[in-house]
C-alpha atoms as a PDB file:
ATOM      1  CA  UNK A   1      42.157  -7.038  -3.034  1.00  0.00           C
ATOM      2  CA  UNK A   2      43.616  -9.027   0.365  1.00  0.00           C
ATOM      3  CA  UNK A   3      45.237 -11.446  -1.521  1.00  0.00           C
ATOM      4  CA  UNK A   4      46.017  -9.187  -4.852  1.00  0.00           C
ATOM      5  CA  UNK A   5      46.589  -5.893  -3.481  1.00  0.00           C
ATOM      6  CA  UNK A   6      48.856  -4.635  -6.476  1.00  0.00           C
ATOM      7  CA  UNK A   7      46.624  -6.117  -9.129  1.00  0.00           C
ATOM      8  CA  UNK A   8      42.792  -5.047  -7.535  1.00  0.00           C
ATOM      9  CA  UNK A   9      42.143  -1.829  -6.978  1.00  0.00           C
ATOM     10  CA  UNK A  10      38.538  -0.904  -5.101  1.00  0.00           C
ATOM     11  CA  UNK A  11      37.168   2.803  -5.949  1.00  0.00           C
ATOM     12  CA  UNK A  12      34.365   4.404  -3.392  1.00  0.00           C
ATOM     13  CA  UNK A  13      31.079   4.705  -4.827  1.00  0.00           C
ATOM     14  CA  UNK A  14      27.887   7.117  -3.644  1.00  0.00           C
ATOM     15  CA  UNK A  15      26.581   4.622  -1.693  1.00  0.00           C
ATOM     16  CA  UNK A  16      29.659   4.052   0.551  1.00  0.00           C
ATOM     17  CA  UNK A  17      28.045   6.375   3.201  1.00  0.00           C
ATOM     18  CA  UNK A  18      26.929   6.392   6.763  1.00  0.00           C
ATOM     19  CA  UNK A  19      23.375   8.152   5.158  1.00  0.00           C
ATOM     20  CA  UNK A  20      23.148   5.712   2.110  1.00  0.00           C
ATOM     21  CA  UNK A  21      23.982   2.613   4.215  1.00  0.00           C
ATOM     22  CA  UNK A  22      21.844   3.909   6.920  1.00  0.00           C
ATOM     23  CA  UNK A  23      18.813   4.396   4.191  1.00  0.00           C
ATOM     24  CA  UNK A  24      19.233   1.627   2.102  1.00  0.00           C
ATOM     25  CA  UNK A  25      19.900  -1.593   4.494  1.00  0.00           C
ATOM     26  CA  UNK A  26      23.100  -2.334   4.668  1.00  0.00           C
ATOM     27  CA  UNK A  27      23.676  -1.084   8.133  1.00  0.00           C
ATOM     28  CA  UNK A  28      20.407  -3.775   9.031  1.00  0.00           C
ATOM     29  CA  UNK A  29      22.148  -6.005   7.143  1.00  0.00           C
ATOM     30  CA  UNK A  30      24.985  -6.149   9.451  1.00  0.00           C
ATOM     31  CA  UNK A  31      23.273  -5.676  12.641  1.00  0.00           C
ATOM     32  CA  UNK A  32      21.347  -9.291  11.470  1.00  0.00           C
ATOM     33  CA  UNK A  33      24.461 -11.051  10.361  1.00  0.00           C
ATOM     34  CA  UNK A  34      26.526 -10.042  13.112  1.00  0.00           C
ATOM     35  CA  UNK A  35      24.456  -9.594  15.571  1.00  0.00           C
ATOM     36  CA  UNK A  36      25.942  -8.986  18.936  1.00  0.00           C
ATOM     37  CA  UNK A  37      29.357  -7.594  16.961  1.00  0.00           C
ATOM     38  CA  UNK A  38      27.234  -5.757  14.764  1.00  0.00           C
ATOM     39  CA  UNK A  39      28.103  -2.354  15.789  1.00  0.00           C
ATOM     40  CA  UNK A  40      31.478  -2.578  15.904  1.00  0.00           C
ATOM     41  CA  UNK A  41      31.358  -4.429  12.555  1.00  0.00           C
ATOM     42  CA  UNK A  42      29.356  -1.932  10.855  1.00  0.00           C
ATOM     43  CA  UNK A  43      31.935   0.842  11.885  1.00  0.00           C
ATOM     44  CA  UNK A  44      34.945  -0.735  10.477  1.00  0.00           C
ATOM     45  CA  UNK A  45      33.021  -0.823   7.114  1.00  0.00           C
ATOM     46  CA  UNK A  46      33.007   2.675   7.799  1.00  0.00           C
ATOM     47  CA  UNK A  47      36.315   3.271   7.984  1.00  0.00           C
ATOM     48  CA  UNK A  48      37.200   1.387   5.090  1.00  0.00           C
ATOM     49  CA  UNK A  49      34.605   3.463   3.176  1.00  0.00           C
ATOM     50  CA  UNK A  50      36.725   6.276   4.397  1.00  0.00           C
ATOM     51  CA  UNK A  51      39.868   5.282   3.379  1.00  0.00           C
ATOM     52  CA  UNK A  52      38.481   4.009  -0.304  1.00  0.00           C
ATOM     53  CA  UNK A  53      40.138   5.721  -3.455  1.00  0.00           C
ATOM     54  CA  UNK A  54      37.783   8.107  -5.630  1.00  0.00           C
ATOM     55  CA  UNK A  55      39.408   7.636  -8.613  1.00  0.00           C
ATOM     56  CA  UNK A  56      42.148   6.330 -10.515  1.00  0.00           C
ATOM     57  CA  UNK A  57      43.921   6.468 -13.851  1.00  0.00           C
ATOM     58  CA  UNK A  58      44.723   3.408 -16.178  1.00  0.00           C
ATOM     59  CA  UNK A  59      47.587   3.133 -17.587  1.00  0.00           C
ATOM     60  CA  UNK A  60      48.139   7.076 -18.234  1.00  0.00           C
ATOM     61  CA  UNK A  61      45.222   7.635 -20.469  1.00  0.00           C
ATOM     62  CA  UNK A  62      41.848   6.413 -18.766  1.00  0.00           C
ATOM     63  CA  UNK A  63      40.008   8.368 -15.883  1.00  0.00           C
ATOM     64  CA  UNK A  64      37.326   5.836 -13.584  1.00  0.00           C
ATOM     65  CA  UNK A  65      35.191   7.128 -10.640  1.00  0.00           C
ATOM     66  CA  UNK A  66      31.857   6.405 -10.079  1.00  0.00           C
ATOM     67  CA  UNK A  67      30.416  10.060 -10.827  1.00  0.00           C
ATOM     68  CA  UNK A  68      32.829  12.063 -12.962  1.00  0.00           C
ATOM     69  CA  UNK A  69      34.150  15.302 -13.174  1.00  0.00           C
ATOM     70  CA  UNK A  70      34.323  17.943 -10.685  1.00  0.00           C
ATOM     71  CA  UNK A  71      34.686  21.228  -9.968  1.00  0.00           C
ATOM     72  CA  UNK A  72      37.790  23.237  -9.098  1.00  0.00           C
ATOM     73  CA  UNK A  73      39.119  25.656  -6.465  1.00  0.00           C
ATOM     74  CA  UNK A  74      38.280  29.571  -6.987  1.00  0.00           C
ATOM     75  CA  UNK A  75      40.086  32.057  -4.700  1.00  0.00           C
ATOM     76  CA  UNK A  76      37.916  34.147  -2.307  1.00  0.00           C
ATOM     77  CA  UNK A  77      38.782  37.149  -0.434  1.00  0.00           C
ATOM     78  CA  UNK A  78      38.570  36.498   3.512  1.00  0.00           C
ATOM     79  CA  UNK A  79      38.270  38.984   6.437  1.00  0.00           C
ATOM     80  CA  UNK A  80      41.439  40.728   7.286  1.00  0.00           C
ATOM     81  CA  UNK A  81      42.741  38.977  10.370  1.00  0.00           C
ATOM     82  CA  UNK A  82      43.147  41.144  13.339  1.00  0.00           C
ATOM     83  CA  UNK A  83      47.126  40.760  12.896  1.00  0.00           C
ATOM     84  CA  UNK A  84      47.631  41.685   9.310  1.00  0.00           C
ATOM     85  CA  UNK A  85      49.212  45.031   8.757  1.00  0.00           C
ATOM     86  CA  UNK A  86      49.059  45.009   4.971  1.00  0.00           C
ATOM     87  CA  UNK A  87      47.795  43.409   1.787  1.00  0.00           C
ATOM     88  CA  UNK A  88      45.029  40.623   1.546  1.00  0.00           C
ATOM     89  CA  UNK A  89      44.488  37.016   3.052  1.00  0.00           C
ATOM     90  CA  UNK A  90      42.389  34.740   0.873  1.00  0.00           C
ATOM     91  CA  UNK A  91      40.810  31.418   1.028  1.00  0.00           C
ATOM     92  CA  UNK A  92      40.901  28.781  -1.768  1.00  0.00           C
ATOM     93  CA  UNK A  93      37.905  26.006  -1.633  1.00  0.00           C
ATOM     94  CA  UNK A  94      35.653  24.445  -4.916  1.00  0.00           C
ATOM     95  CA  UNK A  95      33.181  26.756  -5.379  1.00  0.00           C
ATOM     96  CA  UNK A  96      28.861  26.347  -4.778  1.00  0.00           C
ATOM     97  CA  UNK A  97      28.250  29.197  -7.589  1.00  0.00           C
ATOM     98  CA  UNK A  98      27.279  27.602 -10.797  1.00  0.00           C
ATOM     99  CA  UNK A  99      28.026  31.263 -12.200  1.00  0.00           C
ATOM    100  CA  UNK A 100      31.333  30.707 -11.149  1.00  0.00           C
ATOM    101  CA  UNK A 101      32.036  26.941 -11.837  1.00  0.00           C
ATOM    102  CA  UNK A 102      35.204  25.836 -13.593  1.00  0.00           C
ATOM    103  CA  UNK A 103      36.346  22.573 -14.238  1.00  0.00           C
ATOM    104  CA  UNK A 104      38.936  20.770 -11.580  1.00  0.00           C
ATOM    105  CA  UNK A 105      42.476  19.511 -12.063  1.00  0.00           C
ATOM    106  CA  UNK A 106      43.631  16.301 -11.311  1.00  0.00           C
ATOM    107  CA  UNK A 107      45.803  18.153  -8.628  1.00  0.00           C
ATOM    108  CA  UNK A 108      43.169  19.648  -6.937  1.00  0.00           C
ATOM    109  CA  UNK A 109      41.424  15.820  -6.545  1.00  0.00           C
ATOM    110  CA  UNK A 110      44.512  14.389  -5.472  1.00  0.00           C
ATOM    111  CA  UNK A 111      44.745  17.470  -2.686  1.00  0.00           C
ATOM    112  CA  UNK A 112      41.192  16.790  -1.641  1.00  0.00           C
ATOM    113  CA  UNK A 113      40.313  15.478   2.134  1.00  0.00           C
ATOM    114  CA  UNK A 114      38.344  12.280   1.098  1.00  0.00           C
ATOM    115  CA  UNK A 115      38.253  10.977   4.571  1.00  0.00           C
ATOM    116  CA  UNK A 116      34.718  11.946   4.971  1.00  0.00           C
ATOM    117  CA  UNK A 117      31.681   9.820   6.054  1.00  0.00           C
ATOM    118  CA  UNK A 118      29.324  11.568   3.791  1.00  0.00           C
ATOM    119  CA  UNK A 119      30.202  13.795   1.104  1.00  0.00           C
ATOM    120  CA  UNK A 120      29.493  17.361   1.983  1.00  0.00           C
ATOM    121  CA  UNK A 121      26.760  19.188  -0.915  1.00  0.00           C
ATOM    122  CA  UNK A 122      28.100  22.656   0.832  1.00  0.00           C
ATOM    123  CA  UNK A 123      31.075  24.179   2.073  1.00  0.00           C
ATOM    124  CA  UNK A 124      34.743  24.425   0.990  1.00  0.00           C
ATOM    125  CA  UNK A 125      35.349  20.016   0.575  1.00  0.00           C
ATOM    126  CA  UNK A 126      32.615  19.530  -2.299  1.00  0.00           C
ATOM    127  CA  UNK A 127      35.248  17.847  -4.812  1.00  0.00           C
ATOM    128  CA  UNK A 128      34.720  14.335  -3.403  1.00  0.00           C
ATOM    129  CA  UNK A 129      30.715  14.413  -3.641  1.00  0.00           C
ATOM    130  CA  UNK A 130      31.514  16.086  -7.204  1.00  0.00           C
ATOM    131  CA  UNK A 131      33.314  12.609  -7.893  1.00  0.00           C
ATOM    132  CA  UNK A 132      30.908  10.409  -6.408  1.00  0.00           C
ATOM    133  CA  UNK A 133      27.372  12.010  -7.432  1.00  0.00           C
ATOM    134  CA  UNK A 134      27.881  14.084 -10.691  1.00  0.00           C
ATOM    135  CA  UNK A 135      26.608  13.439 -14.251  1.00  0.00           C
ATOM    136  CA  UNK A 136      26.774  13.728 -17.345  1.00  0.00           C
ATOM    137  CA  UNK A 137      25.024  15.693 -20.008  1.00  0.00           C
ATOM    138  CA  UNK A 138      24.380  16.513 -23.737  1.00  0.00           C
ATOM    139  CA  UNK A 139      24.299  20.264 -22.829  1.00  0.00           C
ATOM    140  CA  UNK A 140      27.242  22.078 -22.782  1.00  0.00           C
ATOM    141  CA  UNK A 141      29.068  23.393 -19.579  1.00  0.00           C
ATOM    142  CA  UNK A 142      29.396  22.825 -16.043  1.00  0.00           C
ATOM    143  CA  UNK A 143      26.468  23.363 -14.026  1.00  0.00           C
ATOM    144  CA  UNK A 144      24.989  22.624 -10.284  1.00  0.00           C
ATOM    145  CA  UNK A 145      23.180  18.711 -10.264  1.00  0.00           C
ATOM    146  CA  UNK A 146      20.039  20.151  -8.955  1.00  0.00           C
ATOM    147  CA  UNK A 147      18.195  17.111  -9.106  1.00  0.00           C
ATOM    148  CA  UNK A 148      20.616  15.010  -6.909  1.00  0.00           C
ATOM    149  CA  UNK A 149      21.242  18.106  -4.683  1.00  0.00           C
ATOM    150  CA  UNK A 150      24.644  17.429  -5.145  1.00  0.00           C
ATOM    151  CA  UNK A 151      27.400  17.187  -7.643  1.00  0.00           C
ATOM    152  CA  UNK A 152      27.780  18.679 -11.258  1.00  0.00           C
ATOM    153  CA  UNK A 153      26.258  17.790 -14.712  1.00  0.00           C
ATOM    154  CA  UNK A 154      28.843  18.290 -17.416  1.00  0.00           C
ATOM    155  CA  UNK A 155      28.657  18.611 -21.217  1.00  0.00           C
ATOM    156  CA  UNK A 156      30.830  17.019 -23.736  1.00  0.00           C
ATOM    157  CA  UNK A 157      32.517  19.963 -23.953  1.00  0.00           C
ATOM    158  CA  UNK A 158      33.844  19.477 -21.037  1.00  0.00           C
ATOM    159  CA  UNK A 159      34.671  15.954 -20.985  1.00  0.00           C
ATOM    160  CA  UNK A 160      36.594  17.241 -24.285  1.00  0.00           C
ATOM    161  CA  UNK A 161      38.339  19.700 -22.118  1.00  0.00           C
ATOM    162  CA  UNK A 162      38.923  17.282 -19.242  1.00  0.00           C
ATOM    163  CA  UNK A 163      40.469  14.660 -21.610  1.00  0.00           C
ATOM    164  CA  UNK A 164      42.719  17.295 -23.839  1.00  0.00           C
ATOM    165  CA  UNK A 165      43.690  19.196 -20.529  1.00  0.00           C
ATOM    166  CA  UNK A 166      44.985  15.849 -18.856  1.00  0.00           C
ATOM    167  CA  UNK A 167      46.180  13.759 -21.903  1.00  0.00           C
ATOM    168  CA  UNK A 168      43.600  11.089 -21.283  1.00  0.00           C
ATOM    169  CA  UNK A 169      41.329   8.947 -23.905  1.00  0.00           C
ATOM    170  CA  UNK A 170      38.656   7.679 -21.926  1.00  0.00           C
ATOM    171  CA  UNK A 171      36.805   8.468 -18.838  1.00  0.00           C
ATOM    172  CA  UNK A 172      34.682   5.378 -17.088  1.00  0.00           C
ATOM    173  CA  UNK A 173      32.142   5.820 -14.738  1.00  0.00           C
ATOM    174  CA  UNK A 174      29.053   3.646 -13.387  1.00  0.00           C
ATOM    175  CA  UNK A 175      26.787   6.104 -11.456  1.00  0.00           C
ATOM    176  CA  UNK A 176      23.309   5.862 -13.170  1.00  0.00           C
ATOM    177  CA  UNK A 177      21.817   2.494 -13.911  1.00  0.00           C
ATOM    178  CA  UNK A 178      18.103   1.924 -15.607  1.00  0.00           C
ATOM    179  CA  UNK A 179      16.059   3.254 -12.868  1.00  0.00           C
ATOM    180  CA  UNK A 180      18.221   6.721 -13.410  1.00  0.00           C
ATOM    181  CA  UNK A 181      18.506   6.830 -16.689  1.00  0.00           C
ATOM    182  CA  UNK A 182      14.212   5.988 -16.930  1.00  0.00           C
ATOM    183  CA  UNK A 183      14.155   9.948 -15.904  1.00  0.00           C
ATOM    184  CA  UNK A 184      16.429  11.449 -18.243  1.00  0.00           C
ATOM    185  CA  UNK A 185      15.740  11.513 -21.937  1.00  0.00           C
ATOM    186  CA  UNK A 186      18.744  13.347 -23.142  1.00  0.00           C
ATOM    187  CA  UNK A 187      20.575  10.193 -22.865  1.00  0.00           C
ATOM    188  CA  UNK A 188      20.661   6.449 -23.760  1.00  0.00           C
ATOM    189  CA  UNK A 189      18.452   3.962 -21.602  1.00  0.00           C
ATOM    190  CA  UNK A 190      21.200   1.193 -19.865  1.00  0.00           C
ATOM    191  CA  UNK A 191      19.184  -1.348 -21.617  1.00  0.00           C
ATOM    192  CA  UNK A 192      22.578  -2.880 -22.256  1.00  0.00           C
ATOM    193  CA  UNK A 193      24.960  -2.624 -18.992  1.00  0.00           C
ATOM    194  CA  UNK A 194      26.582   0.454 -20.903  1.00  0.00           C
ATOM    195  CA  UNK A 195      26.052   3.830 -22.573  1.00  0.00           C
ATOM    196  CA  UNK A 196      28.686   5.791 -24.820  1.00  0.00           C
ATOM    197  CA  UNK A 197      26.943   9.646 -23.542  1.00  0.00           C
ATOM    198  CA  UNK A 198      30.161  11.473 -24.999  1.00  0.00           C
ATOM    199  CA  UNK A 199      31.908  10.880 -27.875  1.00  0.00           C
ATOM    200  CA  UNK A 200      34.050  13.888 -28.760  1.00  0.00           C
ATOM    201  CA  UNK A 201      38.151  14.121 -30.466  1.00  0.00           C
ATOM    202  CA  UNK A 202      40.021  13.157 -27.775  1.00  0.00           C
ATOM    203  CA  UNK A 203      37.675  10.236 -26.775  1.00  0.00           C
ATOM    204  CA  UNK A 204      34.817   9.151 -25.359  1.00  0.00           C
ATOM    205  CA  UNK A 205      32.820   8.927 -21.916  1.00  0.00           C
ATOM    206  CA  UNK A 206      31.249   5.576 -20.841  1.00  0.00           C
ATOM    207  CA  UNK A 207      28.655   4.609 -18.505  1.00  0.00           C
ATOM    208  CA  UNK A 208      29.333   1.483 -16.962  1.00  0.00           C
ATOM    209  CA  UNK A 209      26.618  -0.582 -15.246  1.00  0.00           C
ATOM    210  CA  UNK A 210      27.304  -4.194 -14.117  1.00  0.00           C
ATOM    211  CA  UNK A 211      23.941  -5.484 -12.084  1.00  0.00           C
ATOM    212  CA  UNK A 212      21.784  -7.194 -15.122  1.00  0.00           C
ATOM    213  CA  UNK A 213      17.928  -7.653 -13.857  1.00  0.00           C
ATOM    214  CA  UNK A 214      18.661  -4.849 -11.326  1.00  0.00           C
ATOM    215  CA  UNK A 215      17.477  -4.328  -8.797  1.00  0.00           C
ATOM    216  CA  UNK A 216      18.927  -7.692  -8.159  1.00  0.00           C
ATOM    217  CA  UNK A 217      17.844 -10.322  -5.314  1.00  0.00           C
ATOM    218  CA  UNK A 218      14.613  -7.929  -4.910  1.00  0.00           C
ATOM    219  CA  UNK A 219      10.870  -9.536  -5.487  1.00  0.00           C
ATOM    220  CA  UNK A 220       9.742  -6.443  -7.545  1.00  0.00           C
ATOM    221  CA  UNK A 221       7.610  -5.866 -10.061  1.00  0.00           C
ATOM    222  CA  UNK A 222       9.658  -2.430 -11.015  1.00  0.00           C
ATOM    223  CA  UNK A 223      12.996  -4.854 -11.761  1.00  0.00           C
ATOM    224  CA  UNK A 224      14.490  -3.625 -15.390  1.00  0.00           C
ATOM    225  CA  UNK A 225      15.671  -6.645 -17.542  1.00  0.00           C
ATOM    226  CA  UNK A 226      18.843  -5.082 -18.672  1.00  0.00           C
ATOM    227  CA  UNK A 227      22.059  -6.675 -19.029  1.00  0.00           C
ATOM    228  CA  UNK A 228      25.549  -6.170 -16.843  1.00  0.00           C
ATOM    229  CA  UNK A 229      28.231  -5.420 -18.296  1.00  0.00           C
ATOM    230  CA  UNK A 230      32.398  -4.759 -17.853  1.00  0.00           C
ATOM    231  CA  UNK A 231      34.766  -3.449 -19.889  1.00  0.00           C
ATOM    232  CA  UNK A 232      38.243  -4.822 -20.814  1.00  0.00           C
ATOM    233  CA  UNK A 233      41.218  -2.222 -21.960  1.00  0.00           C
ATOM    234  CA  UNK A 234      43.404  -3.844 -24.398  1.00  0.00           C
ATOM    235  CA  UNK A 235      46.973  -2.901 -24.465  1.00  0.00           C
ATOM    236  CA  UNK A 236      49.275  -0.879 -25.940  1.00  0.00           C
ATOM    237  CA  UNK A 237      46.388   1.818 -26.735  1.00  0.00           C
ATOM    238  CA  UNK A 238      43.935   0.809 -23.601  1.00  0.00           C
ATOM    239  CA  UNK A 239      41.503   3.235 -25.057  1.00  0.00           C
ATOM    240  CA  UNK A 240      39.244   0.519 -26.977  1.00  0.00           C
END
């Protein structure tokens, strides 16, 4: 991306967080490679995780992040302030109350603060763990990810809705690999770097997984022998 900033494009993924690098090594990493700089190094990884993209559209018609969908904004009634004479104040945020949970617009993602070191799972700024930690589903609907503790599982109804709503063909995301998709039985094993989980009319909904053998570089007897794989969009239709 330093040398081909108009032609790479880097998306944030669940793990770019002070928790998950904290948990998972990377911050040790750092602190051994760089020793005596390794503070300050691992903070400007930080930042950058900060300032990462979480998601983009191709070409007009295909939606990547590494979760998915989200939720959108509902509008609750606040205290009266002190000052107000008349009428009602209210306060918009995404909404915690799967009885209440509606799908999210691409203006509402592109309004959300993503400058945060670790996705909030409460609160009013929930879109950007939505993006990051939601998936998918073969029941219909939106509901709370109560496994994960975070994020949304959606149906292909709603990827139907997402697509139709927003004129898109394809969405692309990468957020459960072998190990993850071991638990669930409602959809296909990544046995092959990639799953189609939605196919509905206005397109379809792939799970992209590139580390084959994962987990990679790790002497483990619990490593999967799947493949990696990537996807390439072919003009004009960048769909297939």
């Amino acid at each position: 991306q330093v040398f081909l900033p108009n032609c790479v494009f880097l998306l944030r993924g669940n793990h770019e967080s002070k928790y998950c690098t904290s948990v998972y090594g990377f911050e040790q990493e750092v602190m051994v490679k760089y020793k005596g700089q390794g503070t300050q190094v691992y903070r400007k990884f930080l930042r950058c995780f900060e300032d990462l993209p979480l998601a983009s559209i191709i070409a007009g018609c295909v939606y990547t992040a590494h979760g998915g969908i989200f939720r959108g904004a509902v509008v609750l009634p606040s205290k009266r302030s002190k000052r107000a004479k008349k009428g009602h104040k209210y306060k918009a945020g995404p909404t915690d109350d799967s009885t209440t949970l509606k799908l999210g617009s691409l203006d509402e993602l592109l309004k959300a603060r993503r400058t945060v070191l670790d996705t909030p799972y409460e609160g009013s700024n929930l879109i950007p763990g939505d993006v990051l930690w939601s998936d998918p589903s073969l029941d219909k609907g939106l509901s709370l990810n109560n496994e994960r503790g975070i994020g949304l599982l959606w149906g292909p109804d709603i990827t139907q809705q997402f697509l139709y709503t927003n004129n898109l063909k394809l969405i692309i995301r990468s957020h459960e690999g072998p190990d993850a998709r071991d638990k669930r039985h409602d959809l296909l094993a990544m046995d092959s770097g990639y799953t189609i989980d939605h196919h509905v009319a206005c397109g379809k909904l792939i799970t992209l997984f590139s580390a084959p053998d994962y987990p990679q570089f790790q002497a483990s007897v619990d490593r999967y022998n799947n493949s990696g794989a990537y996807i390439v969009l072919s003009p004009p239709d960048f769909a297939t």
